[in-house]
C-alpha atoms as a PDB file:
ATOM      1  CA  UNK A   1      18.878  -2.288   5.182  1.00  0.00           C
ATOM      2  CA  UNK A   2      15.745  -0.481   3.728  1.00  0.00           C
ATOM      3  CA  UNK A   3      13.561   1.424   6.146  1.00  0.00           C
ATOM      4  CA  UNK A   4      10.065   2.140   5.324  1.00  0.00           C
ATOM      5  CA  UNK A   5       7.705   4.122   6.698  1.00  0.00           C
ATOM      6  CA  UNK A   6       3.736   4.241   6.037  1.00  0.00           C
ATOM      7  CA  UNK A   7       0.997   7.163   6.179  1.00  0.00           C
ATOM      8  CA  UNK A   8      -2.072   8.190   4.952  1.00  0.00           C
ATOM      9  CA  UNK A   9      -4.274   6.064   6.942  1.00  0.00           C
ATOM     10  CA  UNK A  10      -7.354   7.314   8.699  1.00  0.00           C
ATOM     11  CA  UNK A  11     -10.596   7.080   9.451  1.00  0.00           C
ATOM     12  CA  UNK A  12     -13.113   7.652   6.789  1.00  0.00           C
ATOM     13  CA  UNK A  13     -16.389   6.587   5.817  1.00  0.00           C
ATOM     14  CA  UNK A  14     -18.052   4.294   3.166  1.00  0.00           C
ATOM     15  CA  UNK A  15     -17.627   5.398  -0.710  1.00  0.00           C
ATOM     16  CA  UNK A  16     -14.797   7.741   0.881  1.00  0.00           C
ATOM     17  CA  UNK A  17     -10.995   7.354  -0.489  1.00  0.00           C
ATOM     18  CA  UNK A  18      -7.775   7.369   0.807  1.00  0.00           C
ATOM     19  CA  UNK A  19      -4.308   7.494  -0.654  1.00  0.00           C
ATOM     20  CA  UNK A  20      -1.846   5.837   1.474  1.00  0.00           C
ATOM     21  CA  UNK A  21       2.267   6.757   1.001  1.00  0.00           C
ATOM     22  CA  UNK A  22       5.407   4.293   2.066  1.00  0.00           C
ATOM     23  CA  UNK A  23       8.998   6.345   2.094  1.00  0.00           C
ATOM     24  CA  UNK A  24      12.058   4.124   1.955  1.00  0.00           C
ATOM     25  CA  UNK A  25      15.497   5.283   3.467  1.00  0.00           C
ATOM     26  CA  UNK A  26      18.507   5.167   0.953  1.00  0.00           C
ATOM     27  CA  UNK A  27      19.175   5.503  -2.384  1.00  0.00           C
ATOM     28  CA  UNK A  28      18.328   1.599  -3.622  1.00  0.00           C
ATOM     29  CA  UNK A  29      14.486   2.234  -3.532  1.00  0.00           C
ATOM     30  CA  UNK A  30      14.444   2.210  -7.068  1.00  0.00           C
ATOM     31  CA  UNK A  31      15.722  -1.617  -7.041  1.00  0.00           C
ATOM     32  CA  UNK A  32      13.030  -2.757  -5.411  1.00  0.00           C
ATOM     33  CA  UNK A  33       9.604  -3.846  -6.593  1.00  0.00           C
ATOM     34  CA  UNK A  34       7.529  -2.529  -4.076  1.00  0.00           C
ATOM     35  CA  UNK A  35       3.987  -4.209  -2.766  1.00  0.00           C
ATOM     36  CA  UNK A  36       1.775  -3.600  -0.641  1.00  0.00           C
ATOM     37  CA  UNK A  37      -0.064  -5.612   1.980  1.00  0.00           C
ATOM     38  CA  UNK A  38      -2.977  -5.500   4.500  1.00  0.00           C
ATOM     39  CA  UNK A  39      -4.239  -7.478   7.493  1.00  0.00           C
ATOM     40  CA  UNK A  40      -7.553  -7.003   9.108  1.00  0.00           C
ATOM     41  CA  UNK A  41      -8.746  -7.654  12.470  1.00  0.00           C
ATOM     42  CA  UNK A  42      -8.305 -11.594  12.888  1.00  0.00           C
ATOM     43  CA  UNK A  43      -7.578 -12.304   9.305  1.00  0.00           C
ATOM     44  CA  UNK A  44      -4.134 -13.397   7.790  1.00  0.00           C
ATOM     45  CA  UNK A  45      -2.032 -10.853   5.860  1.00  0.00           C
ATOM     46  CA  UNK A  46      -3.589 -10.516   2.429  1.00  0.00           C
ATOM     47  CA  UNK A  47      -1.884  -9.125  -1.139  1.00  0.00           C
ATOM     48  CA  UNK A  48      -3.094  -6.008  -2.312  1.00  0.00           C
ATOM     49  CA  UNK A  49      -0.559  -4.818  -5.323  1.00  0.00           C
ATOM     50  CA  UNK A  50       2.752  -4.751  -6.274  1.00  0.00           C
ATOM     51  CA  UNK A  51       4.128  -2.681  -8.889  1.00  0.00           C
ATOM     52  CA  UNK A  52       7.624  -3.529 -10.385  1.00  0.00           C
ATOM     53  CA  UNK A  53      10.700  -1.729  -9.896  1.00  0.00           C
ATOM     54  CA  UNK A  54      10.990   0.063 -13.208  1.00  0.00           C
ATOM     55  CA  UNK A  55       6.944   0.482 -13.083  1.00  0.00           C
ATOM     56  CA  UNK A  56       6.573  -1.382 -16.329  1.00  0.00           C
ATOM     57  CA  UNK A  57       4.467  -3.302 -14.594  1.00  0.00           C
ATOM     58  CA  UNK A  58       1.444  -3.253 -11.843  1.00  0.00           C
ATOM     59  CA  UNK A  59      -0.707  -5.995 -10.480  1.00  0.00           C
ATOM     60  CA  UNK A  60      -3.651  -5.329  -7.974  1.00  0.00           C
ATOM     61  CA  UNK A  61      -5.825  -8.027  -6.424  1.00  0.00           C
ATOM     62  CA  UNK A  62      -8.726  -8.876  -8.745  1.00  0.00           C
ATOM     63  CA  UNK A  63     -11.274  -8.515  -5.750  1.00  0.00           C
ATOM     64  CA  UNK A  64     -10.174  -4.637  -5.556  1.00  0.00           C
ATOM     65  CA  UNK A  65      -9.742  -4.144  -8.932  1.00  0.00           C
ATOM     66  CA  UNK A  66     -11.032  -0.791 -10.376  1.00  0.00           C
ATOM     67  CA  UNK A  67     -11.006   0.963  -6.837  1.00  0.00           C
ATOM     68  CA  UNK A  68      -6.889   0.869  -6.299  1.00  0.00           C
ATOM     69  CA  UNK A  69      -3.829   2.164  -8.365  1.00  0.00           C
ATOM     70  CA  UNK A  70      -0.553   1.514  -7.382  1.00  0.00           C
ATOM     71  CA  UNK A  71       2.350   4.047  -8.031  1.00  0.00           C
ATOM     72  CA  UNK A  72       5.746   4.933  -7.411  1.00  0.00           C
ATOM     73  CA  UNK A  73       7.772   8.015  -7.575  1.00  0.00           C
ATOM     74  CA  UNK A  74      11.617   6.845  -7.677  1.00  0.00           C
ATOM     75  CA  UNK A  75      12.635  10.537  -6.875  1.00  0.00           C
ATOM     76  CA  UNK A  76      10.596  10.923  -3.797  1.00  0.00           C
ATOM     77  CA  UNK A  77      11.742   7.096  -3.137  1.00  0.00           C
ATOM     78  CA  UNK A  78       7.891   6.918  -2.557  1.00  0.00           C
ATOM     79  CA  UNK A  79       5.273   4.271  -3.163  1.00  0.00           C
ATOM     80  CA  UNK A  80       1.113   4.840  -3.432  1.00  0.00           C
ATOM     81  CA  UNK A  81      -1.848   3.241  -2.743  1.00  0.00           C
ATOM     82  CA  UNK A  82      -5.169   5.153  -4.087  1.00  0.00           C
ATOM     83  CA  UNK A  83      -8.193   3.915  -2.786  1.00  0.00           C
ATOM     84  CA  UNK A  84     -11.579   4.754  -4.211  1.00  0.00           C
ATOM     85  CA  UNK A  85     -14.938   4.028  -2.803  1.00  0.00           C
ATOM     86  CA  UNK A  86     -13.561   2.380   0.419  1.00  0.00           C
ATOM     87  CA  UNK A  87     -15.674  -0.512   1.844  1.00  0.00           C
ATOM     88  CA  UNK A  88     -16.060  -1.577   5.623  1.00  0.00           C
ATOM     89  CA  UNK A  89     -14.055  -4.716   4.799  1.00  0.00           C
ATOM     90  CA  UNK A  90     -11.256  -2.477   3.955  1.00  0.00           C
ATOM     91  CA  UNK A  91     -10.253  -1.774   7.508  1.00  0.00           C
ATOM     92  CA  UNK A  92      -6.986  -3.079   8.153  1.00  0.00           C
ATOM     93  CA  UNK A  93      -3.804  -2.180   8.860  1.00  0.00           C
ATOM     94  CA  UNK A  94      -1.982  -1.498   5.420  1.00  0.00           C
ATOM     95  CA  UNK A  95       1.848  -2.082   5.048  1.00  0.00           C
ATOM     96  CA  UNK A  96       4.545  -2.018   2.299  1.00  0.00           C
ATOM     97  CA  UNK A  97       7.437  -4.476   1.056  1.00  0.00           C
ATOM     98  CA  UNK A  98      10.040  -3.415  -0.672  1.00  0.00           C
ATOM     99  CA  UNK A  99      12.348  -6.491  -2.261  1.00  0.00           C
ATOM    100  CA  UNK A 100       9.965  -9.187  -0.533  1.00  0.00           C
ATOM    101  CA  UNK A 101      12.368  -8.816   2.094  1.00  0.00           C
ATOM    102  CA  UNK A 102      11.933  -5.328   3.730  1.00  0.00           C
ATOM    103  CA  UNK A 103       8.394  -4.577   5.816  1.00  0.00           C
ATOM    104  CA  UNK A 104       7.346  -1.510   6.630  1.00  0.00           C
ATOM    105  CA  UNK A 105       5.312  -0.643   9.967  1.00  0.00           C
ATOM    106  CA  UNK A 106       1.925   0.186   8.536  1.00  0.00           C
ATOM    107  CA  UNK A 107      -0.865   2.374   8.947  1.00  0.00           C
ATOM    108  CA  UNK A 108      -4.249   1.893  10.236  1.00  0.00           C
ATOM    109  CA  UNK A 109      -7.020   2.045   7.600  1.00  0.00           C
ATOM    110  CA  UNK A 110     -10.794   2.258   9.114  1.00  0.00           C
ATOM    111  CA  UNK A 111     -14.107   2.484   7.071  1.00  0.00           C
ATOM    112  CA  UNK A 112     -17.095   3.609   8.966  1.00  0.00           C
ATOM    113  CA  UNK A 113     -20.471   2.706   7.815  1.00  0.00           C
END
């Protein structure tokens, strides 16, 4: 079992930024490729980025490409989410995955205008 736990969220206006944190339990975090996700109001849980395990690699949804960065620290058994220039559409709930098998609870992301 993996337990993960989300912060960072907030409220914050338009062009503001955010960087959102998800700590895992244990001492397996660095086996997982970690993602994260988000789900606004009404809308279906959408991809956001995932970075890789040994953070070779990172992939981040082309529509928010060039306003997120994905990182890990395996010591800290901590993933990121930095988020630049925040939009309105960006409110949502944001969560992490660890393995594609372990969710976290998520935090609450809202973007005034």
């Amino acid at each position: 079992q993996v337990q993960l736990v989300e912060s960072g969220g907030g409220l914050v206006q338009a062009g503001g930024s955010l960087r959102l944190s998800c700590v895992a339990s244990g001492r397996t975090f660095s086996s997982y490729d970690m993602e994260w996700y988000r789900q606004g109001p009404g809308k279906d849980r959408e991809f956001v980025a995932r970075i890789y395990r040994d953070s070779a690699k990172t992939y981040s949804e082309p529509s928010m490409k060039g306003r997120i960065t994905i990182s890990r620290d395996n010591a800290k058994n901590t993933v990121y989410l930095q988020m630049n220039d925040l939009k309105r559409e960006d409110t949502a709930i944001y969560s992490c995955l660890a393995g594609g098998m372990y969710w976290g609870q998520g935090t609450q992301v809202t973007v005034s205008s």
